[in-house]
Protein backbone atom coordinates (compact mmCIF):
# COMPACT_ATOMS: atom_id res chain seq x y z
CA UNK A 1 16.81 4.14 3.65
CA UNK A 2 13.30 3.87 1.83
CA UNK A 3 12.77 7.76 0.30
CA UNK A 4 8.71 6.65 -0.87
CA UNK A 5 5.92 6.98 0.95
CA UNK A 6 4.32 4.66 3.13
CA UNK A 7 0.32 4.08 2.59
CA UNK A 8 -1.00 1.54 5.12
CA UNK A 9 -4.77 0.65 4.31
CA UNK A 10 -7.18 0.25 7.25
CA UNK A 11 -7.97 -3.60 5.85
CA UNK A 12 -5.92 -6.53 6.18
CA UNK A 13 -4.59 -8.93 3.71
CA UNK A 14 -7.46 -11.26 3.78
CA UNK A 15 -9.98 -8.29 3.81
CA UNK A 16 -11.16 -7.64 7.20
CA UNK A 17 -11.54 -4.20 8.50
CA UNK A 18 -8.87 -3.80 11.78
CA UNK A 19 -10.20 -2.35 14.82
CA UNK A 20 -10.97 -0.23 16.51
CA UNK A 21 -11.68 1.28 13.34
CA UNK A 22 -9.93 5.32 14.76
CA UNK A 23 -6.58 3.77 14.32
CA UNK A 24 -5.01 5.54 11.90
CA UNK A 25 -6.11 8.66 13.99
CA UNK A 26 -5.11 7.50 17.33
CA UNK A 27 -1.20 6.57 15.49
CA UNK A 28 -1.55 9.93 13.78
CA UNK A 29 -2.54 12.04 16.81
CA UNK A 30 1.22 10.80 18.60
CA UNK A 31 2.94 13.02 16.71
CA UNK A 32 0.20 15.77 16.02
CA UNK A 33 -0.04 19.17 17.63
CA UNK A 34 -2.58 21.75 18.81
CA UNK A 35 -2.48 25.24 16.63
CA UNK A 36 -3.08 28.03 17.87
CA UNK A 37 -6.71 27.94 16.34
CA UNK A 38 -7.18 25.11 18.72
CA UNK A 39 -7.12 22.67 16.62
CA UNK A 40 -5.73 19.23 15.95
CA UNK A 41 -2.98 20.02 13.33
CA UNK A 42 -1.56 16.42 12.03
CA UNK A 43 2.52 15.86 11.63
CA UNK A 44 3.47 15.98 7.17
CA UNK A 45 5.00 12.92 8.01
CA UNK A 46 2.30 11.05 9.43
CA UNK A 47 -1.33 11.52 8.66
CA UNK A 48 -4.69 10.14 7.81
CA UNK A 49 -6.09 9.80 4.14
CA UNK A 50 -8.70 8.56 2.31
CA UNK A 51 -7.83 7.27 -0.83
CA UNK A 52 -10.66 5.86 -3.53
CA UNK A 53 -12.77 5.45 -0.36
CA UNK A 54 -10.53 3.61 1.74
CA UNK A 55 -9.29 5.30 4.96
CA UNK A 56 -5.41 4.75 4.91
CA UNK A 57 -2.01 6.01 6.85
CA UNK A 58 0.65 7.78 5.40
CA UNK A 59 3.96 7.70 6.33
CA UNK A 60 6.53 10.03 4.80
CA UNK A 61 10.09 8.92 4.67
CA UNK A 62 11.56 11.59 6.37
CA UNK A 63 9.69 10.25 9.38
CA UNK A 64 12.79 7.22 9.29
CA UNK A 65 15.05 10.07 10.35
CA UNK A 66 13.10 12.08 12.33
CA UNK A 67 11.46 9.46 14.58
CA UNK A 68 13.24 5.99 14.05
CA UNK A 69 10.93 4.56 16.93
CA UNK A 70 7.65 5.48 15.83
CA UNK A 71 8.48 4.82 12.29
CA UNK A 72 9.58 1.20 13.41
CA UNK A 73 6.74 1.18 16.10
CA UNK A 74 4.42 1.99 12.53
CA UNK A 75 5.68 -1.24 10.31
CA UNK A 76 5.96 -3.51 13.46
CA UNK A 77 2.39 -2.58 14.05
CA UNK A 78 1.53 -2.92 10.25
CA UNK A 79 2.98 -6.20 10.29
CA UNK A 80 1.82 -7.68 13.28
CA UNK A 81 -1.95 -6.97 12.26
CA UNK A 82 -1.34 -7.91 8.51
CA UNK A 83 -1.95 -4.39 6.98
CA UNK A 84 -1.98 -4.08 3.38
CA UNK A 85 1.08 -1.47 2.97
CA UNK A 86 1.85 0.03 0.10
CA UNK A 87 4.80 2.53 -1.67
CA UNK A 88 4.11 5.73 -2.82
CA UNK A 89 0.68 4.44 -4.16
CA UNK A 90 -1.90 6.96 -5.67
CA UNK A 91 -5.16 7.09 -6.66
CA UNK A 92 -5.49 5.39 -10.28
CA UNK A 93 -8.36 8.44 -11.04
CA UNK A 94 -7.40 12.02 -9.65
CA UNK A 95 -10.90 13.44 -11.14
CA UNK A 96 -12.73 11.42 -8.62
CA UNK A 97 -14.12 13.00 -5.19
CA UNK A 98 -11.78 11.13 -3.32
CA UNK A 99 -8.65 12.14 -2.80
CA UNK A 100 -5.41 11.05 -3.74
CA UNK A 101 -2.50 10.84 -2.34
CA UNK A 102 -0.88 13.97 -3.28
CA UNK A 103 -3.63 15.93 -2.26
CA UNK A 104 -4.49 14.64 1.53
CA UNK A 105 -4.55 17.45 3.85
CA UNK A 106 -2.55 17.45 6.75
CA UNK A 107 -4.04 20.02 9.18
CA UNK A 108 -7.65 18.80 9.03
């Protein structure tokens, strides 16, 4: 079983932008939850991000054991639209206003 993180950028390999362009939100809203402020509270194991600018999907690998369908429903759907995907990446520059991935928020 993979134990790092899954980032999967919102581009694919040769560059183009996927859409619809809410995505990530719409694959990160099956497995989010209301709060009781009323809110839209994302899952810690999947979750939007923007990383140096970029907006991106994270997967954390505990989602594998927790929800083998949507984690395999998550690469299948990476694959079949040519994501760029990558493991445990970070941001090269923490100082910057973006954020990376250690610090992306999970109940925006």
């Amino acid at each position: 079983m993979n134990k790092e993180k899954l980032v999967i950028d919102g581009i694919r390999m040769d560059g183009s932008r996927l859409r619809p362009g809410d995505w990530i939100e719409r694959i990160s809203s099956m497995v989010a939850e209301f709060g009781p402020d009323h809110r839209l509270h994302y899952s810690t194991n999947v979750h939007p991000c923007v990383i140096e600018g970029q907006k991106c999907l994270v997967v954390e690998p505990e989602l594998e054991e927790k929800n083998r369908e949507l984690y395999e429903y998550i690469l299948h759907f990476a694959r079949h639209n040519d994501l760029v995907v990558h493991l445990n990446e970070e941001a090269p520059d923490s100082t910057s206003k973006e954020k990376n991935l250690s610090e992306c928020a999970v109940g925006l």
